[in-house]
Protein backbone atom coordinates (compact mmCIF):
# COMPACT_ATOMS: atom_id res chain seq x y z
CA UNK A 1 -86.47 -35.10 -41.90
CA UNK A 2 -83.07 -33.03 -41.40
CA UNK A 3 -82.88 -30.57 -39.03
CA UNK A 4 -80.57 -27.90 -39.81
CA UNK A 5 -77.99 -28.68 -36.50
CA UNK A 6 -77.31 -31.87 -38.29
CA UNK A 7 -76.16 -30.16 -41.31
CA UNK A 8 -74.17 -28.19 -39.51
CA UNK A 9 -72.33 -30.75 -37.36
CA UNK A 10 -71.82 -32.34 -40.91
CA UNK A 11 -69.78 -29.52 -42.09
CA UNK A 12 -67.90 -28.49 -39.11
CA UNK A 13 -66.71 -32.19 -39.56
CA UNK A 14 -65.71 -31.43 -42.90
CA UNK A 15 -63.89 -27.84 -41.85
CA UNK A 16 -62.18 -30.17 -39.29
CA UNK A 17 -60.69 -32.66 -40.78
CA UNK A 18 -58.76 -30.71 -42.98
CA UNK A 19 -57.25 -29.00 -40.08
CA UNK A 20 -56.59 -32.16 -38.16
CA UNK A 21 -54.87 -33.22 -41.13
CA UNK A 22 -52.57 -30.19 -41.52
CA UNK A 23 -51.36 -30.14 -37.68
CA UNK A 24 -50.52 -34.08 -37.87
CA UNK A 25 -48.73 -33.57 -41.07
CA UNK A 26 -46.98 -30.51 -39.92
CA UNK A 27 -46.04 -32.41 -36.60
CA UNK A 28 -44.72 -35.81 -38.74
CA UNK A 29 -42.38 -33.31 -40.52
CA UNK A 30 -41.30 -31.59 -36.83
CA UNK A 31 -40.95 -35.24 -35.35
CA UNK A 32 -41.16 -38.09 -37.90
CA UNK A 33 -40.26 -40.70 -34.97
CA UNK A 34 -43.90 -40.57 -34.38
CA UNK A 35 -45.27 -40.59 -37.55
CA UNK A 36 -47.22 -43.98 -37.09
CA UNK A 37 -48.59 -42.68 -33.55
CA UNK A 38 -49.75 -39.69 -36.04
CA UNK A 39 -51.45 -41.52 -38.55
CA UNK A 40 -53.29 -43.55 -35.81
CA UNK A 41 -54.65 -40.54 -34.29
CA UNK A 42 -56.30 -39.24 -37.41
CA UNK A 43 -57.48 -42.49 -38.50
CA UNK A 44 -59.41 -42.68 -34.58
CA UNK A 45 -60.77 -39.16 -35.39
CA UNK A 46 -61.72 -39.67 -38.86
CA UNK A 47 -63.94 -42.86 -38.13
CA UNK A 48 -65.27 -41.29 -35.37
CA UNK A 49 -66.69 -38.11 -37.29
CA UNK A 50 -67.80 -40.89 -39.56
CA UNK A 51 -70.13 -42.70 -37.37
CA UNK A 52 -71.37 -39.47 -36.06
CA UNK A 53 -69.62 -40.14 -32.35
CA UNK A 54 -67.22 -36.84 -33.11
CA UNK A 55 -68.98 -33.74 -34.33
């Protein structure tokens, strides 16, 4: 039913994430003017690893 590639897409999305997380929080620190431009961008990427579009 699985195959294992989608399992692994699954939880490179998961190692990801994480990461994508750090970097934009590291950044809002660096340059909190664009905090909400920030936010946005993780938001984009985090639906889009959720409907699959993003591996």
């Amino acid at each position: 039913m699985f195959s294992g590639f989608d399992s692994m897409s699954i939880n490179l999305s998961f190692k990801l994430l994480p990461i994508l997380a750090l970097i934009l929080g590291i950044a809002s620190i660096v340059a909190p003017r664009f905090l909400n431009i920030f936010v946005a961008i993780f938001l984009i990427a985090y639906a889009l690893v959720g409907f699959g579009l993003l591996r």
